[in-house]
Protein backbone atom coordinates (compact mmCIF):
# COMPACT_ATOMS: atom_id res chain seq x y z
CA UNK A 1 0.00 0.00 0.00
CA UNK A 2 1.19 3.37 -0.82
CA UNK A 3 2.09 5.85 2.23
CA UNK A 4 -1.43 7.53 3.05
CA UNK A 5 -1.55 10.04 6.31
CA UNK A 6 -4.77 10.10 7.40
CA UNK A 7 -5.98 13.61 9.59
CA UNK A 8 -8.74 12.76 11.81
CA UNK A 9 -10.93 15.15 13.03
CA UNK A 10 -11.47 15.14 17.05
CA UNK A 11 -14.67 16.47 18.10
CA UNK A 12 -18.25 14.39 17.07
CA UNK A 13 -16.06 12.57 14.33
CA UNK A 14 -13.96 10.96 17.16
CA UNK A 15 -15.02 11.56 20.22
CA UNK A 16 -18.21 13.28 22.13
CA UNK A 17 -16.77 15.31 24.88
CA UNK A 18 -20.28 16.81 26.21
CA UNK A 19 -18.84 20.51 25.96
CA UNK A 20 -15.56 20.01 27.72
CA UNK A 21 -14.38 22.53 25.62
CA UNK A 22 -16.54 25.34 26.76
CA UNK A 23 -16.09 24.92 30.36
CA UNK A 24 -12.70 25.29 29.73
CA UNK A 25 -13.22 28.52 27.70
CA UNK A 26 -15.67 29.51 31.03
CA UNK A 27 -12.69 28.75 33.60
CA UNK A 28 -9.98 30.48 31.64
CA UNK A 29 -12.48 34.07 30.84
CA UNK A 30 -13.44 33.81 34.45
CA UNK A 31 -9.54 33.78 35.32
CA UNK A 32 -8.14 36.39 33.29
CA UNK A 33 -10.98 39.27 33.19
CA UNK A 34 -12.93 38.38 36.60
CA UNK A 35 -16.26 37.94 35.10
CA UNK A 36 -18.13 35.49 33.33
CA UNK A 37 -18.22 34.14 30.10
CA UNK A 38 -21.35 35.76 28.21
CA UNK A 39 -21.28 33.80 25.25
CA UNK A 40 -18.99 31.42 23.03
CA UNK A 41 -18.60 32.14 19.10
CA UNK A 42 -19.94 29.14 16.58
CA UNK A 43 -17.19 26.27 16.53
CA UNK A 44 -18.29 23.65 13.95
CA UNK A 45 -15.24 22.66 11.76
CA UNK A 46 -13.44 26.43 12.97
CA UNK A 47 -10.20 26.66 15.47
CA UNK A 48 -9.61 27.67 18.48
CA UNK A 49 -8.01 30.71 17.01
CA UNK A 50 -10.87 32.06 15.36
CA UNK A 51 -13.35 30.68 18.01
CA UNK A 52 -11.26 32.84 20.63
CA UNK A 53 -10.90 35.51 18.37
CA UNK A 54 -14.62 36.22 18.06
CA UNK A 55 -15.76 34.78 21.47
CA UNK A 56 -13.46 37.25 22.89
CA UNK A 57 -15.31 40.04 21.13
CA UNK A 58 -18.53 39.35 21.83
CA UNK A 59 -17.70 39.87 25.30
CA UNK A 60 -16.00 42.98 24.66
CA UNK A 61 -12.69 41.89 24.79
CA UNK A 62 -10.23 43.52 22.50
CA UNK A 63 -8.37 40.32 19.94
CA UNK A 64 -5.37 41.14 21.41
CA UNK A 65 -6.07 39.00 24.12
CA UNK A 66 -6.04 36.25 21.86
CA UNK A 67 -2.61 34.84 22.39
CA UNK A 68 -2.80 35.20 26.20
CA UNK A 69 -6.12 33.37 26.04
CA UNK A 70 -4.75 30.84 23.72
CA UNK A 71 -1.64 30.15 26.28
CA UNK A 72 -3.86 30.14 29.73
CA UNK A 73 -6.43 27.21 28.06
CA UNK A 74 -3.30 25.11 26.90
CA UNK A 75 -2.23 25.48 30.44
CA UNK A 76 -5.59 24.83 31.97
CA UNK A 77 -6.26 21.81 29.78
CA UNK A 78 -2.68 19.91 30.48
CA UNK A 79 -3.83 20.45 33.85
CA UNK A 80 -6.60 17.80 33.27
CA UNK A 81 -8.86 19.27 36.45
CA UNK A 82 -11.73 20.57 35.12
CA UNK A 83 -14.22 17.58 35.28
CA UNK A 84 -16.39 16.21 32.32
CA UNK A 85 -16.84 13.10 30.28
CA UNK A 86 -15.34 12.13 27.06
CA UNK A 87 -16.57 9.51 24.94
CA UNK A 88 -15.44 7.95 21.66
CA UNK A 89 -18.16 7.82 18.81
CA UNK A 90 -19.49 4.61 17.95
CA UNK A 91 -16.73 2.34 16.15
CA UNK A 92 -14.32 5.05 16.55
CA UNK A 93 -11.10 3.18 18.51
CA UNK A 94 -12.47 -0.08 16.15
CA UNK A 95 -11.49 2.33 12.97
CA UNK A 96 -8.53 3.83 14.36
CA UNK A 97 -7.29 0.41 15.03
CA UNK A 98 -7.72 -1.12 11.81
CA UNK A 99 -6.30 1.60 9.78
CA UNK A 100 -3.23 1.08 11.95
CA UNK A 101 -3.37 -2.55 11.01
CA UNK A 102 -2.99 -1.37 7.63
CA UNK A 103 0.03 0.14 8.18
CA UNK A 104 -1.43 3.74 7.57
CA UNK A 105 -0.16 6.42 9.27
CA UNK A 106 -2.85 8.57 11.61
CA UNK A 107 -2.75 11.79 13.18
CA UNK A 108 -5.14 14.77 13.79
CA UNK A 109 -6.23 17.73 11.92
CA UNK A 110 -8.44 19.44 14.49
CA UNK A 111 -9.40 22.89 15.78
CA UNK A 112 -8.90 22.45 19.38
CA UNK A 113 -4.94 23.46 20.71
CA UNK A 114 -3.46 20.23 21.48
CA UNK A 115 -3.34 19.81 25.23
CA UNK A 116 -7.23 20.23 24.85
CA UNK A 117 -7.10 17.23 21.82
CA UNK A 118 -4.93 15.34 23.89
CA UNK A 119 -7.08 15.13 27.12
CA UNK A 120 -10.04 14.90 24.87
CA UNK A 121 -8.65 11.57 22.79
CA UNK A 122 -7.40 10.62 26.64
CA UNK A 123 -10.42 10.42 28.50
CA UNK A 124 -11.98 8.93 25.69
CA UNK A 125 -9.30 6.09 25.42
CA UNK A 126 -7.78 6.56 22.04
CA UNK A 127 -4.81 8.02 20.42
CA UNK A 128 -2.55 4.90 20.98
CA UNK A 129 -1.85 4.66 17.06
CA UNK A 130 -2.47 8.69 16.63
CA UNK A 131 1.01 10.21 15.84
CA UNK A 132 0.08 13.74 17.78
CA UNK A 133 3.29 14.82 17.44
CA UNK A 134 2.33 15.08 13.35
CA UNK A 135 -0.86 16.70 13.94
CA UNK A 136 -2.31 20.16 13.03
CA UNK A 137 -3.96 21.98 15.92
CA UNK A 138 -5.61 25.26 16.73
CA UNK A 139 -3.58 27.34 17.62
CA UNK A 140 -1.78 27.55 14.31
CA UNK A 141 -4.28 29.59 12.10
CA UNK A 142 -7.66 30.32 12.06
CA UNK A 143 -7.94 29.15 8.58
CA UNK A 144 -8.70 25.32 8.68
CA UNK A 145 -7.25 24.51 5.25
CA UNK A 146 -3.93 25.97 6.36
CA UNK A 147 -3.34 22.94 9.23
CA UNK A 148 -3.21 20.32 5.91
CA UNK A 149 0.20 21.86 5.03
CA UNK A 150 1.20 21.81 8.60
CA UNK A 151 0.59 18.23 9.29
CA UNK A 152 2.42 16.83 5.62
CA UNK A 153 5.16 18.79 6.34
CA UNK A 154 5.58 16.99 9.98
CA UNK A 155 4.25 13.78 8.43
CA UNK A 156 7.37 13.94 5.69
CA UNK A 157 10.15 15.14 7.98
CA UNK A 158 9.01 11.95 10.34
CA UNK A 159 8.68 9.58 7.86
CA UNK A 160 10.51 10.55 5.36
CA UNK A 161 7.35 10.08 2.42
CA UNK A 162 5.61 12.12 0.23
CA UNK A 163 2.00 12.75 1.61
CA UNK A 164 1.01 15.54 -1.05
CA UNK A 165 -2.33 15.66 -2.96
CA UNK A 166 -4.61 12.29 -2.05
CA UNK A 167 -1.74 10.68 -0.20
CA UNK A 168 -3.40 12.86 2.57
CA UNK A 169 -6.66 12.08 3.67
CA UNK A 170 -8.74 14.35 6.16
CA UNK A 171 -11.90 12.57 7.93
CA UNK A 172 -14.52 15.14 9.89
CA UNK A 173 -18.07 15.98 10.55
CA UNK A 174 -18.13 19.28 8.88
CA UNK A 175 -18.74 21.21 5.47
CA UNK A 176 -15.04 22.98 6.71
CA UNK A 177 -13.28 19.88 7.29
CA UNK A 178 -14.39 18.99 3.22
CA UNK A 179 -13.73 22.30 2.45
CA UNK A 180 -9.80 22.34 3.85
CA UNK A 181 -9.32 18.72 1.93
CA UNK A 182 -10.57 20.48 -1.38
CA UNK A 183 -8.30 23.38 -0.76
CA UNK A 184 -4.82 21.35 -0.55
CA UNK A 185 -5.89 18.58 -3.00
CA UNK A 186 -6.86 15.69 -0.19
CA UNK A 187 -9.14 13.29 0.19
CA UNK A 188 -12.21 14.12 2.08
CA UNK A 189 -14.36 11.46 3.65
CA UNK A 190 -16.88 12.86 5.78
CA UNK A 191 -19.18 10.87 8.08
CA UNK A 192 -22.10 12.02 9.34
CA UNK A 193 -22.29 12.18 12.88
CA UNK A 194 -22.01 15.79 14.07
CA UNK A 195 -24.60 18.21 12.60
CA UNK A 196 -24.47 18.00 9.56
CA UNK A 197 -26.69 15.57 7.13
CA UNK A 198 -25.09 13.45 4.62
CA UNK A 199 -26.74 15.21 1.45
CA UNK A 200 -24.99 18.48 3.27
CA UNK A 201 -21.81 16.64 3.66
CA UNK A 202 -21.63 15.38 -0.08
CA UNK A 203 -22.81 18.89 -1.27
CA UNK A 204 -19.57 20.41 0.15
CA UNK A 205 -17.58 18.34 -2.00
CA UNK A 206 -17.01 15.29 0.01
CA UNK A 207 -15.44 12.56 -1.93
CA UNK A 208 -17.49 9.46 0.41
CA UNK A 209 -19.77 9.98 2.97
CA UNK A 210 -20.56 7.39 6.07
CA UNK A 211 -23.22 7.17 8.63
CA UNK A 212 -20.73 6.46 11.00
CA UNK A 213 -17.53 4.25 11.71
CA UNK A 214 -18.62 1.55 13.10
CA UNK A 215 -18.27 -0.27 9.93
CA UNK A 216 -14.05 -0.82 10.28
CA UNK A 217 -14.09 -2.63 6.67
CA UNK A 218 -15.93 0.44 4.60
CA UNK A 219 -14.13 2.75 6.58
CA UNK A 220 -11.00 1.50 5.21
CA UNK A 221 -12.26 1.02 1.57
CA UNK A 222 -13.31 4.74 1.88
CA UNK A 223 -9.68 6.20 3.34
CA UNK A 224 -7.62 3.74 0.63
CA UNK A 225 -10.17 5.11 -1.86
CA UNK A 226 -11.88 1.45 -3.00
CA UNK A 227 -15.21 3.08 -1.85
CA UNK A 228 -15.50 6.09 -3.76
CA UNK A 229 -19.21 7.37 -3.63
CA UNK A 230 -21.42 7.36 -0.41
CA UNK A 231 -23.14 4.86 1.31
CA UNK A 232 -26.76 4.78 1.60
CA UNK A 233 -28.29 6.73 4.35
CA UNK A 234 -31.87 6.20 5.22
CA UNK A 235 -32.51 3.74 2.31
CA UNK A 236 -31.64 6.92 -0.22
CA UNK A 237 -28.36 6.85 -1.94
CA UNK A 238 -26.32 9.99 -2.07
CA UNK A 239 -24.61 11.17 -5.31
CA UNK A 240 -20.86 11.41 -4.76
CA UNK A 241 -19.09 15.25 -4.43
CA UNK A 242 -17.34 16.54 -6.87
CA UNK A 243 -13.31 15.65 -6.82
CA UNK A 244 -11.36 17.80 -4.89
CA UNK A 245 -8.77 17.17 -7.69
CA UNK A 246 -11.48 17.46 -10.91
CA UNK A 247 -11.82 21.56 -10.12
CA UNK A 248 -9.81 24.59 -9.47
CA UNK A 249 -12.93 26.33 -8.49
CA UNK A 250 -13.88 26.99 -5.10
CA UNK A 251 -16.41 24.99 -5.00
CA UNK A 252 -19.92 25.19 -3.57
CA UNK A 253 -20.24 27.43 -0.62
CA UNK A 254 -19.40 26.55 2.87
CA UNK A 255 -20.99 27.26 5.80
CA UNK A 256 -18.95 30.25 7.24
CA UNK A 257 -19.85 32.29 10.15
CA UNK A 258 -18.39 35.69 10.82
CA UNK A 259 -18.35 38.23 13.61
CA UNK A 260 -20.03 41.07 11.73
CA UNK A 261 -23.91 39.75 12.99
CA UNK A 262 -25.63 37.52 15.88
CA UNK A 263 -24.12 33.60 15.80
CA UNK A 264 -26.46 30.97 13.96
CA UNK A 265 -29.16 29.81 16.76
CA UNK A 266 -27.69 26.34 17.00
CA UNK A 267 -23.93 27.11 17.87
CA UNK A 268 -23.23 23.92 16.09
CA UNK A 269 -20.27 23.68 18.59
CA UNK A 270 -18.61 20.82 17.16
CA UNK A 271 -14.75 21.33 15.83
């Protein structure tokens, strides 16, 4: 098999963590500006850089607190004390295990900083084949798409391989997560299990779309690229996305939310 690096999203394509991440937005607002936290900005497929960036001016808070916010939650979540569960999504360690059975190499591309996707994948019980130290976090940008090049460029100095174009393959819950595999010529597989429908899923662009991962064998058909349309969802099959390699263009929107009005009513927290 040739080298493939596959970037696994963390939150509702790996792991539930039942807001873990906003209490530890709460603790760290409460601890630098002695108030509470009034609100938290959209995070669905977005980092914690641009989450913090307009969380911290809803409240007010000039973005030049950014960095200084950005340093206090790595050091509150290495700490590991503020409580909450984490569970993996169904099949999730069952996938994770196989592809590593495959010899495929595994890492993250997720918005969360790293101690915060570390304690996640650790109270849920995974990341014993997840290469962290090859991962995209964050922190880095607050531009998804710009982690891919990130996380091949760690991926080749480790392993000395080539993970450009398809070689890479990004798996998430989110329109953004399609949309940042689109932008840098990898694979998207997208599974359905955040909030986002499969028919929204394959609109973005995604290559294959799942229900879920508890199906180890068509998870790994979809990453190697045997499987290359959806599965059916519901008893309706979905039409495939278009390539990520078959257009220049951008593509078909994304769902994008900006600081400039009032967040969508659902949050769709997920990252």
């Amino acid at each position: 098999m040739a080298d493939l690096l596959v970037l696994w999203d963390v939150d509702y394509t790996l792991v539930s963590a039942d807001g873990l991440g906003t209490r530890l937005y709460e603790v760290v607002f409460r601890e630098m500006f002695g108030r509470e936290l009034p609100a938290v900005a959209p995070k669905a497929g977005r980092t914690d850089r641009a989450i913090v960036g307009d969380t911290l001016a809803l409240a007010g808070v000039s973005r030049a607190e950014v960095g200084p916010f950005l340093a206090a939650l790595a050091r509150v979540a290495a700490d590991g004390a503020v409580p909450g569960p984490v569970r993996p999504m169904a099949g999730a360690s069952g996938a994770v295990a196989a592809l590593a059975s495959a010899g495929i190499r595994q890492s993250v591309l997720t918005g969360n900083i790293r101690p915060l996707a570390a304690l996640k994948l650790r109270r849920a019980g995974l990341g014993d084949d997840l290469d962290l130290d090859v991962g995209a976090y964050g922190d880095v940008h607050e531009v998804r798409a710009e982690l891919v090049t990130v996380a091949r460029r760690a991926a080749a100095r480790a392993y000395g391989a080539d993970f450009s174009g398809p070689a890479t393959v990004l798996v998430g819950d989110t329109p953004l997560d399609v949309a940042a595999a689109r932008a840098t010529g990898a694979r998207a597989v997208a599974v359905a299990t955040g909030s986002y429908s499969a028919a929204e899923l394959t609109a973005a662009g995604a290559e294959v779309v799942l229900p879920d991962l508890t199906d180890t064998a068509r998870v790994l058909a979809a990453v190697t690229g045997a499987v290359t349309r959806p599965v059916d969802i519901g008893g309706r099959r979905i039409a495939p996305g278009p390539s990520s390699a078959a257009s220049s263009s951008a593509g078909p929107p994304v769902p994008r939310w900006r600081s400039t009005g009032p967040p969508p009513r659902d949050g769709r927290g997920r990252r």
